[in-house]
Protein backbone atom coordinates (compact mmCIF):
# COMPACT_ATOMS: atom_id res chain seq x y z
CA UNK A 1 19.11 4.94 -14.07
CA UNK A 2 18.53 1.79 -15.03
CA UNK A 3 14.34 0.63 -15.50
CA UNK A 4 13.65 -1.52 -12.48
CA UNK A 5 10.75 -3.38 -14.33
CA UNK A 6 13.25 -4.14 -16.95
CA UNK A 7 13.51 -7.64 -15.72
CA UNK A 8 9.43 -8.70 -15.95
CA UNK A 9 8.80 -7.04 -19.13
CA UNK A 10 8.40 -9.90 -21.38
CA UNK A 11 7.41 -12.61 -18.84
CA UNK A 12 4.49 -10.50 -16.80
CA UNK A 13 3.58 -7.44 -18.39
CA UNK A 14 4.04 -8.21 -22.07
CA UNK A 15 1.52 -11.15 -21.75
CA UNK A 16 -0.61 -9.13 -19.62
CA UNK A 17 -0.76 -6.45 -22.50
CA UNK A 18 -1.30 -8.96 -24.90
CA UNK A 19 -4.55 -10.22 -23.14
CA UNK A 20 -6.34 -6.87 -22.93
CA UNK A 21 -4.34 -3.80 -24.56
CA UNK A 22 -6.57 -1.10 -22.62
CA UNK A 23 -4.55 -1.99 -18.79
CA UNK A 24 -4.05 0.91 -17.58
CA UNK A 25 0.12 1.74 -16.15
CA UNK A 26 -1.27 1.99 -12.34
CA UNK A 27 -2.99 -1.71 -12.85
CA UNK A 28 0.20 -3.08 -14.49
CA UNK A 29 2.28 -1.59 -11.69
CA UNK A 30 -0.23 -3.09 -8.84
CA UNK A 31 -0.16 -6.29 -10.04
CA UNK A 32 3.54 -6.95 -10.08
CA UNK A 33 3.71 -5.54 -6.51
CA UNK A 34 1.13 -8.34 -5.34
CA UNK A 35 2.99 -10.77 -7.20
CA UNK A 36 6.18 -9.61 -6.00
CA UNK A 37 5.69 -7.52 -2.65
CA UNK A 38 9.07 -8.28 -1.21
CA UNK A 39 10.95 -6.54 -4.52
CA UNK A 40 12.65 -3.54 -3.92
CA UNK A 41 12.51 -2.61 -7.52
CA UNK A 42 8.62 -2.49 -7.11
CA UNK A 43 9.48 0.39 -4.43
CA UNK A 44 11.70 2.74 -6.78
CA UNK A 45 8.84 2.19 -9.78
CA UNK A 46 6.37 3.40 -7.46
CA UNK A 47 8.53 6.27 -6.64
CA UNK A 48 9.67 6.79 -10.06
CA UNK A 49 6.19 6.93 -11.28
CA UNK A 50 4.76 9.59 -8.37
CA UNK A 51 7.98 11.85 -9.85
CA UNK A 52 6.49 12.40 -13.25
């Protein structure tokens, strides 16, 4: 299966990582679903995520 955050790796999360290293996976994950609430991909993370 391909990673559905794949595609806002190095524009959204990368930065975001760069500004303060300690963000925590659940923090990352909310903030692209505010930013993006409409993607589906944001739905199979989430669901991905509660697997492991």
């Amino acid at each position: 299966m391909a990673d559905p955050l794949e595609d806002y790796y190095v524009n959204e999360i990368l930065p975001l990582l760069e500004k303060d290293r300690a963000l925590q996976a659940v923090t990352l994950l909310r903030h692209l679903q505010s930013e993006h609430p409409l993607d589906r991909n944001m739905s199979i993370a989430v669901l991905n995520v509660s697997e492991n």
